[in-house]
PDB file of N, CA and C in Angstrom:
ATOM      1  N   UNK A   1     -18.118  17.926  -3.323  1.00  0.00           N
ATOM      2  CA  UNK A   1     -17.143  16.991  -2.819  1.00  0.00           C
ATOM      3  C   UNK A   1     -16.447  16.288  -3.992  1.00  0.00           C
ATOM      4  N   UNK A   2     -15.056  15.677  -3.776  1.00  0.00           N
ATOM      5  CA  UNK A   2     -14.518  14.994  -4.829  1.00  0.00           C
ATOM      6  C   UNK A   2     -13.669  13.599  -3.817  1.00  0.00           C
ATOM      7  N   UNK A   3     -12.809  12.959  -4.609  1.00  0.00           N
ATOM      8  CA  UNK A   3     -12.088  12.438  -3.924  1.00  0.00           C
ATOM      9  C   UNK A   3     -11.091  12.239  -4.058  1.00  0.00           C
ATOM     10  N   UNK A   4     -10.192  11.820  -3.436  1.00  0.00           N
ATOM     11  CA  UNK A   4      -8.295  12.454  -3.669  1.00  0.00           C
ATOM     12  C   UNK A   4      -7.854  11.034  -3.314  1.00  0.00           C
ATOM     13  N   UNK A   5      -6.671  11.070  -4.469  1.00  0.00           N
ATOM     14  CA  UNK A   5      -5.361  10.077  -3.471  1.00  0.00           C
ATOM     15  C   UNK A   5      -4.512  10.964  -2.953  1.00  0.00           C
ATOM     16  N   UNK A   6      -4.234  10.019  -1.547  1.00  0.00           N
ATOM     17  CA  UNK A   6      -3.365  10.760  -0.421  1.00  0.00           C
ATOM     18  C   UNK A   6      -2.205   9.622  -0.271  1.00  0.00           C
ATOM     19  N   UNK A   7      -1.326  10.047   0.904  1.00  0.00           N
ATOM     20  CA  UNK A   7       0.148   9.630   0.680  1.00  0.00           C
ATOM     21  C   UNK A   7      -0.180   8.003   0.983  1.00  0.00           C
ATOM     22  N   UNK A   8      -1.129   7.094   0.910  1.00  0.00           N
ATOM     23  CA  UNK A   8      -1.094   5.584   0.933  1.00  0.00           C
ATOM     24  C   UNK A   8      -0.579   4.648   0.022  1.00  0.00           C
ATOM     25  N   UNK A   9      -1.024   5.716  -0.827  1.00  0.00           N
ATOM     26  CA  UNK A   9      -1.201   4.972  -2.956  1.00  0.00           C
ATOM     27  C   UNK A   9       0.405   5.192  -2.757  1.00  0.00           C
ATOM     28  N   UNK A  10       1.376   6.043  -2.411  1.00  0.00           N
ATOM     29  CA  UNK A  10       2.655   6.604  -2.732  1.00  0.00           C
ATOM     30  C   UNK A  10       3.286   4.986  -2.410  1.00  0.00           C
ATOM     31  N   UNK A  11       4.364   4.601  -3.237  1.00  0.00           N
ATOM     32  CA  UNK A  11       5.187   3.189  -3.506  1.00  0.00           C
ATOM     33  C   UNK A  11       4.275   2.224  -3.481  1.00  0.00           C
ATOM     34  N   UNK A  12       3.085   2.123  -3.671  1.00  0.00           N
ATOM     35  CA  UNK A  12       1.962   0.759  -3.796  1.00  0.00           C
ATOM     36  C   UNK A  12       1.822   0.612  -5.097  1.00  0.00           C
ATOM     37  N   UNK A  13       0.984   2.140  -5.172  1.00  0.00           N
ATOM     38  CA  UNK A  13       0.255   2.293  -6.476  1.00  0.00           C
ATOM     39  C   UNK A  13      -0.542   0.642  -7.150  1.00  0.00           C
ATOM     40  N   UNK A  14      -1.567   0.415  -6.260  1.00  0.00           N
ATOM     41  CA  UNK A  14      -2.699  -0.437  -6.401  1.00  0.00           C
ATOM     42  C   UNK A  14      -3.294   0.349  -7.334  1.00  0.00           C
ATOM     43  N   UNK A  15      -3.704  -0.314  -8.732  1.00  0.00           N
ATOM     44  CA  UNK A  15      -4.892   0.101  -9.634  1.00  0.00           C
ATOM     45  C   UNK A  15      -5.889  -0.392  -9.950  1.00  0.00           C
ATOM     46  N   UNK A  16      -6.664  -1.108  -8.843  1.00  0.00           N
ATOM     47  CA  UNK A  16      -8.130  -1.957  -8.814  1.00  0.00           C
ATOM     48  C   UNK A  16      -9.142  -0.879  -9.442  1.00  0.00           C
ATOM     49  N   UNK A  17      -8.880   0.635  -8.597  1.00  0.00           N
ATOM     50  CA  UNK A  17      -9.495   1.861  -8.454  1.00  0.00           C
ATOM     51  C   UNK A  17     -10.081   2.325 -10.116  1.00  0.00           C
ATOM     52  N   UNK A  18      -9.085   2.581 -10.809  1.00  0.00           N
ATOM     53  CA  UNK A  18      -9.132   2.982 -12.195  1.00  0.00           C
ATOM     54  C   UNK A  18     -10.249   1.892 -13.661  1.00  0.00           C
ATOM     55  N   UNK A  19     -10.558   0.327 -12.671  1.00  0.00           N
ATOM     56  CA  UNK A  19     -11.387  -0.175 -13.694  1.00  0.00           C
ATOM     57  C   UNK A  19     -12.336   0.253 -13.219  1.00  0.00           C
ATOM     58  N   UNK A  20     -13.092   0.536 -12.112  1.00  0.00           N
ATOM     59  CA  UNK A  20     -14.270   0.802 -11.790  1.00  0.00           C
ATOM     60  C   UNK A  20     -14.369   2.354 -12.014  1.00  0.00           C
ATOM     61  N   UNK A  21     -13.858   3.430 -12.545  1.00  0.00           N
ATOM     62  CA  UNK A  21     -13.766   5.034 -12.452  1.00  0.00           C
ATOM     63  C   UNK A  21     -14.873   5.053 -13.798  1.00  0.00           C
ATOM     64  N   UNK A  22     -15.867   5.342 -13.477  1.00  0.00           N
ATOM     65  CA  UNK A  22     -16.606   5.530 -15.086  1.00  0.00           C
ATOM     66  C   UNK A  22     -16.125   6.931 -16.351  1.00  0.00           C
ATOM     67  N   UNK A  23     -15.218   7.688 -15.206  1.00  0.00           N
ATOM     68  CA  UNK A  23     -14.815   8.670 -16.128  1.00  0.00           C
ATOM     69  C   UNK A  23     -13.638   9.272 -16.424  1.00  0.00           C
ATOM     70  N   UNK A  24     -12.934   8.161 -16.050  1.00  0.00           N
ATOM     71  CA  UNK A  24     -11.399   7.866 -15.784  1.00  0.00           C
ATOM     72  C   UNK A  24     -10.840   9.079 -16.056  1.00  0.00           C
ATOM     73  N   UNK A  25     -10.886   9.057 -14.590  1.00  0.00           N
ATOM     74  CA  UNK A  25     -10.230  10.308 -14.146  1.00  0.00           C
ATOM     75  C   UNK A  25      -8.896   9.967 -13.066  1.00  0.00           C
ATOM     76  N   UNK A  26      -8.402   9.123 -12.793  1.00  0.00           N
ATOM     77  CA  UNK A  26      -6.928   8.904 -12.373  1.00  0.00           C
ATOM     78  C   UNK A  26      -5.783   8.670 -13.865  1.00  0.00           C
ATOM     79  N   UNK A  27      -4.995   9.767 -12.986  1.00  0.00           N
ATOM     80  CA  UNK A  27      -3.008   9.686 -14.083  1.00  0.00           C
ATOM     81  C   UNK A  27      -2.506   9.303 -12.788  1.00  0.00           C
ATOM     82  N   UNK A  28      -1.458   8.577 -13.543  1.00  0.00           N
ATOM     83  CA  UNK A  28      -0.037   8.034 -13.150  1.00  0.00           C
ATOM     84  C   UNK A  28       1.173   8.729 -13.079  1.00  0.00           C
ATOM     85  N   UNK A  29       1.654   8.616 -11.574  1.00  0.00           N
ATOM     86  CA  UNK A  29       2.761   8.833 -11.662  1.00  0.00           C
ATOM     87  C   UNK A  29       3.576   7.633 -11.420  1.00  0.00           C
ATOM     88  N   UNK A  30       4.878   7.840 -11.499  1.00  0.00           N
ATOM     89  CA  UNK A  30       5.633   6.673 -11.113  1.00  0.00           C
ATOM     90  C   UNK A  30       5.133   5.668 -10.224  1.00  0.00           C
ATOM     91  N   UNK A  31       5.490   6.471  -9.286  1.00  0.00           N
ATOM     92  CA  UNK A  31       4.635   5.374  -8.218  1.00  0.00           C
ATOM     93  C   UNK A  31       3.498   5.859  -7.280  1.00  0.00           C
ATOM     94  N   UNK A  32       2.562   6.280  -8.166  1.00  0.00           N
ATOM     95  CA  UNK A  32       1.330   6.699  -7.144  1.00  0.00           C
ATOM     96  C   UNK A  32       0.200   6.780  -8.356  1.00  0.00           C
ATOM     97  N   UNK A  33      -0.893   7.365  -8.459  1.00  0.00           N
ATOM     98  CA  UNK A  33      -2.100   7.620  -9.178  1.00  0.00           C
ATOM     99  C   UNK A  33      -2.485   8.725  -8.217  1.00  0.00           C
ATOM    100  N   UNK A  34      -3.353   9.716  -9.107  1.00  0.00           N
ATOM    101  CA  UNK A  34      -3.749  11.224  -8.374  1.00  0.00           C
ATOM    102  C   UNK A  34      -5.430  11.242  -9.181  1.00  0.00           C
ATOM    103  N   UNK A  35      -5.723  11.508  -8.703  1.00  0.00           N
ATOM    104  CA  UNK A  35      -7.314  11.693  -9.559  1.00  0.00           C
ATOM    105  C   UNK A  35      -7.534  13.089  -9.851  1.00  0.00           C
ATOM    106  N   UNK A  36      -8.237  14.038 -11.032  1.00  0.00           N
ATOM    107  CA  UNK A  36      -8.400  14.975 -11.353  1.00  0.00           C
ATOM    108  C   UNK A  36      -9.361  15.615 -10.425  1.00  0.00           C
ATOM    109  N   UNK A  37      -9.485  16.423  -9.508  1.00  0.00           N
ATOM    110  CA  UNK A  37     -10.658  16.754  -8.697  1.00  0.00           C
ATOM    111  C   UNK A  37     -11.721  17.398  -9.532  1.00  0.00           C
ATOM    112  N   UNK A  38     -11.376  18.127 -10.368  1.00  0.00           N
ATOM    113  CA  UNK A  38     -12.702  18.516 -11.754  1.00  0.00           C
ATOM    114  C   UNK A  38     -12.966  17.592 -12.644  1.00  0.00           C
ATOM    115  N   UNK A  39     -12.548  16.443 -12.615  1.00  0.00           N
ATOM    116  CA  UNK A  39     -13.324  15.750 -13.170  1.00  0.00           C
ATOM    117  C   UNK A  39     -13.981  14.056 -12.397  1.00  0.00           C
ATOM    118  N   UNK A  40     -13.279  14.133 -11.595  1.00  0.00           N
ATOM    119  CA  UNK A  40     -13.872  13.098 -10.751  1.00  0.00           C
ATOM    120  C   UNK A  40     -15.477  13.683 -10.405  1.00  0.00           C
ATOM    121  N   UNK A  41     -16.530  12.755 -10.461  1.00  0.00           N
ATOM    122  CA  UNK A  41     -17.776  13.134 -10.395  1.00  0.00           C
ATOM    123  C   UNK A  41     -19.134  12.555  -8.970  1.00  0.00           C
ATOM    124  N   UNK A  42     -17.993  12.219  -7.931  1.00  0.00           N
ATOM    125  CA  UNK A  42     -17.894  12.395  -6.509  1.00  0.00           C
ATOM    126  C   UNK A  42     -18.491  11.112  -6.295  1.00  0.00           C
ATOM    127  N   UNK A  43     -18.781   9.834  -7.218  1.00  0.00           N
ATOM    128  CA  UNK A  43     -19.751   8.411  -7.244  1.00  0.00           C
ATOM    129  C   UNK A  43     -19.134   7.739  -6.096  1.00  0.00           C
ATOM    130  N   UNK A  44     -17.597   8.268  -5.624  1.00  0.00           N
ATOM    131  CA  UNK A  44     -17.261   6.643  -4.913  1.00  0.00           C
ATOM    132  C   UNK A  44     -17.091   5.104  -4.834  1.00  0.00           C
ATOM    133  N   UNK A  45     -17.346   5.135  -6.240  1.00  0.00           N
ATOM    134  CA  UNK A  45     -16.950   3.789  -6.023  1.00  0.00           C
ATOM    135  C   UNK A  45     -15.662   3.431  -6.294  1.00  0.00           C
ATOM    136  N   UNK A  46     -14.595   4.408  -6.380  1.00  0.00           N
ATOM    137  CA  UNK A  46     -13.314   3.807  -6.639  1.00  0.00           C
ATOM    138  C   UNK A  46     -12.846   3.752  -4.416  1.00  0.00           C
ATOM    139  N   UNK A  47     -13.144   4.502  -3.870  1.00  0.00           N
ATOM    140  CA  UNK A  47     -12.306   4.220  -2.474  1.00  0.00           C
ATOM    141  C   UNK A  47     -12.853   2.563  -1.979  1.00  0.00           C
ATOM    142  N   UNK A  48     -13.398   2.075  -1.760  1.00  0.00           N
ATOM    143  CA  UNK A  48     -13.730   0.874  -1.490  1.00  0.00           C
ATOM    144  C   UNK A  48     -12.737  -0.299  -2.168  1.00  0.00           C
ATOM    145  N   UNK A  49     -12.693   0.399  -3.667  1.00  0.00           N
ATOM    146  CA  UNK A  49     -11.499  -1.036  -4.477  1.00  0.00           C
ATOM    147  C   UNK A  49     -10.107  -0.640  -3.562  1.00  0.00           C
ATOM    148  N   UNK A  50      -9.578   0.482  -3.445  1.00  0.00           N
ATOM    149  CA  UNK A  50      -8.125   0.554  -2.902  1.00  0.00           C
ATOM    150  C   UNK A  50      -7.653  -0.312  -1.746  1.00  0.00           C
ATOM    151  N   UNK A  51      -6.827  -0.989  -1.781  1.00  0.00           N
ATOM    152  CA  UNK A  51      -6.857  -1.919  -0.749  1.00  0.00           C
ATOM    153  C   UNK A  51      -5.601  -0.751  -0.165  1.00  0.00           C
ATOM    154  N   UNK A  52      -4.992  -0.194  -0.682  1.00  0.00           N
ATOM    155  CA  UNK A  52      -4.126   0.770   0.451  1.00  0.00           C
ATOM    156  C   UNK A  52      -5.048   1.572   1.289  1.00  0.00           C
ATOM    157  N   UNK A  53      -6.114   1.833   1.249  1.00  0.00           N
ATOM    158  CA  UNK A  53      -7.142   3.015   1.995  1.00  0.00           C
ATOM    159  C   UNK A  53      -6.579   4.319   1.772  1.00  0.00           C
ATOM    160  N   UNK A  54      -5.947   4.636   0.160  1.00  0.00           N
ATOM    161  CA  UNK A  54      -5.546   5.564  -0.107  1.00  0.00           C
ATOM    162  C   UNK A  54      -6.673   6.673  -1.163  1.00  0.00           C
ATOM    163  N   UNK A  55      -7.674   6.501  -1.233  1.00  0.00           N
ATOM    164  CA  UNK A  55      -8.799   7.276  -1.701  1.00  0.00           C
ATOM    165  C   UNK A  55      -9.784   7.967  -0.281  1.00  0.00           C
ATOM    166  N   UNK A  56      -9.558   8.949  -0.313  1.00  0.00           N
ATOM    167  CA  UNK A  56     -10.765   9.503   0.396  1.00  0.00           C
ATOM    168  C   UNK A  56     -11.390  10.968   0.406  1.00  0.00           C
ATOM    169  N   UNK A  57     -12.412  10.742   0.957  1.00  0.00           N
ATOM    170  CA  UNK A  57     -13.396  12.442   0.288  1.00  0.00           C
ATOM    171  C   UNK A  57     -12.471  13.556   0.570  1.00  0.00           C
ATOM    172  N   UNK A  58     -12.444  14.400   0.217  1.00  0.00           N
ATOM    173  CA  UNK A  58     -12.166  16.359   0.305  1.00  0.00           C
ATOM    174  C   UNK A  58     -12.506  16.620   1.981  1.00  0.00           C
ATOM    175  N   UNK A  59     -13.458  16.245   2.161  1.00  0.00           N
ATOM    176  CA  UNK A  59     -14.464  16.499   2.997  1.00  0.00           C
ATOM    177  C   UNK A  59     -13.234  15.836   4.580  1.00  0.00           C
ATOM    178  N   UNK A  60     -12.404  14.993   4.494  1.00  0.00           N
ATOM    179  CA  UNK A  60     -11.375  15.027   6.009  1.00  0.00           C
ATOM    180  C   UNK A  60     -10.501  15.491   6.169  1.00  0.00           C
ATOM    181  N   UNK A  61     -10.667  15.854   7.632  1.00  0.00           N
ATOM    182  CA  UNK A  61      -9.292  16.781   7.878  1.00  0.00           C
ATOM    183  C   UNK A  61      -7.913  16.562   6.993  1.00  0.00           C
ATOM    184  N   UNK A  62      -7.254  17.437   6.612  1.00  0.00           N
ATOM    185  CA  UNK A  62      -5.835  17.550   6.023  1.00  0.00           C
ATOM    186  C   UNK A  62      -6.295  16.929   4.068  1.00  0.00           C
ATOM    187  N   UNK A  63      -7.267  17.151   3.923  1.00  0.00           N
ATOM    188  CA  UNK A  63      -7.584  16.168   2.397  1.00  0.00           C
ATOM    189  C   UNK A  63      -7.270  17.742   1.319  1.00  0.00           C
ATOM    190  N   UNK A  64      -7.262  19.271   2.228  1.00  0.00           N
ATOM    191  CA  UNK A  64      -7.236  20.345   0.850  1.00  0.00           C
ATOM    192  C   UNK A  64      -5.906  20.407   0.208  1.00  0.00           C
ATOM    193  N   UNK A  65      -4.934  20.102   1.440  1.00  0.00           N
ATOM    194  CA  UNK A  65      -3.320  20.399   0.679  1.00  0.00           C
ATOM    195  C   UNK A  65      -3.614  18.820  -0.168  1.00  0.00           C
ATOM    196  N   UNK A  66      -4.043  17.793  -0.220  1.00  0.00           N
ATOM    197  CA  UNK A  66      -4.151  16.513  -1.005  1.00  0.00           C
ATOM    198  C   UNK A  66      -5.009  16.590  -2.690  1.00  0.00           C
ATOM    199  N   UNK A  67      -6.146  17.910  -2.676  1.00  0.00           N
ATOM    200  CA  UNK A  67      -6.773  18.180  -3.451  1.00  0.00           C
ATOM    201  C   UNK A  67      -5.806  18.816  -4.527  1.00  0.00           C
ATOM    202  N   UNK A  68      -4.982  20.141  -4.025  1.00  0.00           N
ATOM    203  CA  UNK A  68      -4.211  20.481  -4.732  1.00  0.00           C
ATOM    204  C   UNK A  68      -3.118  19.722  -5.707  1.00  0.00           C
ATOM    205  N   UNK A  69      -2.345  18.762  -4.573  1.00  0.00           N
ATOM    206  CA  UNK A  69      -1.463  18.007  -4.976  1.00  0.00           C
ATOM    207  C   UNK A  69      -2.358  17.137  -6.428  1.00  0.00           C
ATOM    208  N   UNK A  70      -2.910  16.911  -6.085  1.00  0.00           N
ATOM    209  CA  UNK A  70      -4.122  15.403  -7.107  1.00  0.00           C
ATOM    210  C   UNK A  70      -4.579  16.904  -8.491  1.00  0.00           C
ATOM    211  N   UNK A  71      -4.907  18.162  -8.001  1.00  0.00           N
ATOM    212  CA  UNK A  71      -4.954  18.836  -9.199  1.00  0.00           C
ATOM    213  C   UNK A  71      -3.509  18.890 -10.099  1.00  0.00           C
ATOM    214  N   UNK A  72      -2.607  19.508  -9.416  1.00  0.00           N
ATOM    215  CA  UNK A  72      -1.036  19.806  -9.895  1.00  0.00           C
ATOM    216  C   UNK A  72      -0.993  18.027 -10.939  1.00  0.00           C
ATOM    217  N   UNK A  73      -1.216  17.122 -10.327  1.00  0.00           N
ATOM    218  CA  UNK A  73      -0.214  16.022 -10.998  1.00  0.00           C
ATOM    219  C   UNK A  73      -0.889  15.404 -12.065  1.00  0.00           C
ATOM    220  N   UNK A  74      -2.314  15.411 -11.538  1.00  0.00           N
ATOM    221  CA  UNK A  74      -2.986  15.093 -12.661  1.00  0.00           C
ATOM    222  C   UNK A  74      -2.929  15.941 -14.257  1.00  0.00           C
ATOM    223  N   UNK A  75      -2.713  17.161 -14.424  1.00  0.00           N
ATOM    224  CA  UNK A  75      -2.766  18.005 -15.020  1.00  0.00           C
ATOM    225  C   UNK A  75      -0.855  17.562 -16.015  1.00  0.00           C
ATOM    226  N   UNK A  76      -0.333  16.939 -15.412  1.00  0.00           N
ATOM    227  CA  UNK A  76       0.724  16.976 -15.945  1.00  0.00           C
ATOM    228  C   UNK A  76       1.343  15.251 -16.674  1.00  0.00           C
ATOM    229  N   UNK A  77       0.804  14.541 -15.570  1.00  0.00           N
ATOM    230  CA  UNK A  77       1.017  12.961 -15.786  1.00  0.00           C
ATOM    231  C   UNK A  77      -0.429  12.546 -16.780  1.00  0.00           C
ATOM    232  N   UNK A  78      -0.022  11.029 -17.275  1.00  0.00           N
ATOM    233  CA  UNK A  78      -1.225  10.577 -18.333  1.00  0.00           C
ATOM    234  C   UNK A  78      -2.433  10.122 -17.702  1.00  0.00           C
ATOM    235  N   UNK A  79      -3.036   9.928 -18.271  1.00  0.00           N
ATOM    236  CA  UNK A  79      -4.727   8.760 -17.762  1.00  0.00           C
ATOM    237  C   UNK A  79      -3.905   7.659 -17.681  1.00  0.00           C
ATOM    238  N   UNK A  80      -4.237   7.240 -16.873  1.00  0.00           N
ATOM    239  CA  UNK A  80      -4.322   5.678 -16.650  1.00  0.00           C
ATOM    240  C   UNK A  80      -5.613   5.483 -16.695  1.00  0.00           C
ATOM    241  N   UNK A  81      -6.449   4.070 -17.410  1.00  0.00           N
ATOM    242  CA  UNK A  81      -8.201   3.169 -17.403  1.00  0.00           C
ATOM    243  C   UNK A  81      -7.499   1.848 -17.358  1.00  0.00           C
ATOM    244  N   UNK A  82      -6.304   1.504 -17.866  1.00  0.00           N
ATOM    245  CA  UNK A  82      -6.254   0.129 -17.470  1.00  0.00           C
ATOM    246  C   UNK A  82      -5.636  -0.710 -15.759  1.00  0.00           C
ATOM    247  N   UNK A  83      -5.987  -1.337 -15.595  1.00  0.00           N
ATOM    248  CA  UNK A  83      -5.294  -2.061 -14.361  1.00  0.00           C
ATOM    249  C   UNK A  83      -4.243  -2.666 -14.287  1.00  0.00           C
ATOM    250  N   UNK A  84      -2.880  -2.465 -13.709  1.00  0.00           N
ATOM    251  CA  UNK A  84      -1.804  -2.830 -13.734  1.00  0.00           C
ATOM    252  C   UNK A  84      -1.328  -3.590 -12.248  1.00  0.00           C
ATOM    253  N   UNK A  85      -0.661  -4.543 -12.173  1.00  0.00           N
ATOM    254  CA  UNK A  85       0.381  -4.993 -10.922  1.00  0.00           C
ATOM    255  C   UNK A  85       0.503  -3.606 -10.266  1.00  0.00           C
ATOM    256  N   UNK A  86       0.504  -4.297  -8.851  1.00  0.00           N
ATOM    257  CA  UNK A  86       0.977  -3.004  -7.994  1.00  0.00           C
ATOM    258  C   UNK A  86       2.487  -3.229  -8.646  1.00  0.00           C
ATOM    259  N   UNK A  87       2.988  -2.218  -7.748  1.00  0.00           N
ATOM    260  CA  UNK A  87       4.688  -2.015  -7.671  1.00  0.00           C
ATOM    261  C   UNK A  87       4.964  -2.965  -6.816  1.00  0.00           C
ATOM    262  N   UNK A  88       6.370  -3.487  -6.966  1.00  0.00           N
ATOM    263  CA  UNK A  88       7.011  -4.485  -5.935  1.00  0.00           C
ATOM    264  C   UNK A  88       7.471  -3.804  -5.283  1.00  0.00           C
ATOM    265  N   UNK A  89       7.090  -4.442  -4.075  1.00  0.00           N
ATOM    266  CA  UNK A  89       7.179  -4.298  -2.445  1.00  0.00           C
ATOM    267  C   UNK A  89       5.919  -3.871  -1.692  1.00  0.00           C
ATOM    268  N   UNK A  90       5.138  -3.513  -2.608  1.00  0.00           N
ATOM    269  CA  UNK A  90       3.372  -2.600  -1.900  1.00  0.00           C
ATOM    270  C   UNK A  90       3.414  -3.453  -0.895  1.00  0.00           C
ATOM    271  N   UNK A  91       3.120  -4.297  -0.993  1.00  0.00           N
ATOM    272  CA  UNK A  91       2.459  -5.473   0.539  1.00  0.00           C
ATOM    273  C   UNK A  91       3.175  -4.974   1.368  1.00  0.00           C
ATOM    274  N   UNK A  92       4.697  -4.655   1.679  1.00  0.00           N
ATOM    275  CA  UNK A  92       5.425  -4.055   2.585  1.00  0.00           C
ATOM    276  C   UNK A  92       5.168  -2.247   3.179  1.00  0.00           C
ATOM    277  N   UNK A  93       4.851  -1.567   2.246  1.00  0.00           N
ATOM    278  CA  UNK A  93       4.774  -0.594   2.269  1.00  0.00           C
ATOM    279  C   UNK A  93       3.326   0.120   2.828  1.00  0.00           C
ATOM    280  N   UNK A  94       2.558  -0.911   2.389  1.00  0.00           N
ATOM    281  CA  UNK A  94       1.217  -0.713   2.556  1.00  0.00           C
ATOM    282  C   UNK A  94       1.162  -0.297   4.415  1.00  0.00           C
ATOM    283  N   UNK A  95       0.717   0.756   4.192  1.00  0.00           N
ATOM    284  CA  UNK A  95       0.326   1.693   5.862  1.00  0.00           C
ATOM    285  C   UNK A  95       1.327   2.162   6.757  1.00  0.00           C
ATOM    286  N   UNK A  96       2.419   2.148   5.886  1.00  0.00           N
ATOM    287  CA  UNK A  96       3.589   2.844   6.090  1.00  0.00           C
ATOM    288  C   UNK A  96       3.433   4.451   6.140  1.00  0.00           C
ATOM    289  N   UNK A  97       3.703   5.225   7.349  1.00  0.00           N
ATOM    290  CA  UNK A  97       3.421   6.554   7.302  1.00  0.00           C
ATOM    291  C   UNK A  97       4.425   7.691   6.556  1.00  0.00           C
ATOM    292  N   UNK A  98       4.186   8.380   6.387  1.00  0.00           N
ATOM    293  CA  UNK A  98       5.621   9.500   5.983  1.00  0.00           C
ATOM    294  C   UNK A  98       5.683   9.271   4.443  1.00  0.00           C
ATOM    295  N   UNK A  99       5.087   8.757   3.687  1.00  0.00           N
ATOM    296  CA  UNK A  99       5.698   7.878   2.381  1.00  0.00           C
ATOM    297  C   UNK A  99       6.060   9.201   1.240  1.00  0.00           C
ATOM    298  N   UNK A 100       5.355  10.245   1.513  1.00  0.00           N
ATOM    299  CA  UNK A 100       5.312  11.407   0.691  1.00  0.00           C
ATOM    300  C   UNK A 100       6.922  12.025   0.749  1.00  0.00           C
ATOM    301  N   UNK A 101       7.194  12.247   1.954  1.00  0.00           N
ATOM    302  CA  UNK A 101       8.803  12.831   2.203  1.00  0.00           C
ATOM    303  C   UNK A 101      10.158  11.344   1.698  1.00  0.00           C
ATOM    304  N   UNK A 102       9.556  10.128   1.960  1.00  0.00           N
ATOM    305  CA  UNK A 102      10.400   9.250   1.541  1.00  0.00           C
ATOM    306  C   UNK A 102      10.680   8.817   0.227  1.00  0.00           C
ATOM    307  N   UNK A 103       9.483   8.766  -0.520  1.00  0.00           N
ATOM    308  CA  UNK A 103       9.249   8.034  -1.808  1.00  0.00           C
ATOM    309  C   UNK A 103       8.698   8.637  -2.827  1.00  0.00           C
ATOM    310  N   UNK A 104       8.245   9.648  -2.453  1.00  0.00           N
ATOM    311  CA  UNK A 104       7.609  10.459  -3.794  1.00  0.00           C
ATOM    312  C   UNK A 104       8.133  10.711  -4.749  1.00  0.00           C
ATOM    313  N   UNK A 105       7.537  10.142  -5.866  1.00  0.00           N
ATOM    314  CA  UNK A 105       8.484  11.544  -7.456  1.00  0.00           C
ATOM    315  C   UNK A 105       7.683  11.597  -8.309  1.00  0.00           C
ATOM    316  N   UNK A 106       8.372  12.914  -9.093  1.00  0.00           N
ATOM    317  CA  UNK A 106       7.375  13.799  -9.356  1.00  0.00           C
ATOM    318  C   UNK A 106       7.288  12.926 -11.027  1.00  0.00           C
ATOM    319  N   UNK A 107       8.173  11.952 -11.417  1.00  0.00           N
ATOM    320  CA  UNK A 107       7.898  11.598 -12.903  1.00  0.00           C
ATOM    321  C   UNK A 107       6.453  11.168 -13.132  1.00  0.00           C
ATOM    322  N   UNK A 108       6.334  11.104 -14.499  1.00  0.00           N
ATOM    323  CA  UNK A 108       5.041  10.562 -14.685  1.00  0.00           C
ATOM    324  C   UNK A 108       5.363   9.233 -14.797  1.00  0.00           C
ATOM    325  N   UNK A 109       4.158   8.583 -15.109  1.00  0.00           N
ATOM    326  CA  UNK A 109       3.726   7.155 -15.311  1.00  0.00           C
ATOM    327  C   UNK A 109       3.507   6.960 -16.713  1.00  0.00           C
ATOM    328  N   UNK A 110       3.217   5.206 -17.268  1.00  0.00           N
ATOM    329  CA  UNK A 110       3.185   5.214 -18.733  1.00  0.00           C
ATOM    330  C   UNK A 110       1.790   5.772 -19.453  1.00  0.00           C
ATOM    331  N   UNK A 111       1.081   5.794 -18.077  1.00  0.00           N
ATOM    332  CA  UNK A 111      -0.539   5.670 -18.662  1.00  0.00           C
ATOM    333  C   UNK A 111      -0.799   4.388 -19.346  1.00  0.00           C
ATOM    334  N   UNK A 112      -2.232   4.678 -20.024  1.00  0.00           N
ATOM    335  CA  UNK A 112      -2.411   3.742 -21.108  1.00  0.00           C
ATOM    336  C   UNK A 112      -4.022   2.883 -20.111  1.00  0.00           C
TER     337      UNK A 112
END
């Protein structure tokens, strides 16, 4: 098992998740974070910090096309380990459905 960000994190991008990752394994994109599924080491304790409820196991329905996506971006965008401000507007956005077809892009993030 591993665990994935799915389309919640998309225009929030909450990074509570990334101080607690002991093996910092989330990159940045613009506006989202993706976790490496080979290297995430399945502990869990980052889904509990996300206040979007945008971390969750492999293991629920619709999470394999999410595995891929979190392999593809991670592989291309930086590490993020430090904790940053969400993006302005998250509080609004937060549990907003569809966010992947509305808001997604594919740039990276600064990392760091």
């Amino acid at each position: 098992m591993t665990y994935v960000v799915m389309d919640n994190c998309i225009a929030c991008k909450y990074t509570d998740c990334v101080e607690v990752c002991p093996v910092d394994c989330f990159y940045e994109g613009e506006n989202m974070l993706v976790i490496h599924p080979d290297e995430c080491i399945d502990c869990g304790v980052c889904e509990p910090e996300c206040p979007a409820d945008a971390i969750r196991p492999d293991t629920e329905p619709g999470a394999e096309a999410w595995v891929e996506f979190n392999r593809k971006f991670s592989e291309i965008w930086p590490v993020l380990v430090t904790k940053r401000d969400p993006l302005p507007g998250a509080e609004e956005r937060d549990g907003e459905t569809g966010k992947k077809d509305k808001y997604f892009s594919e740039a990276p993030g600064e990392g760091g």
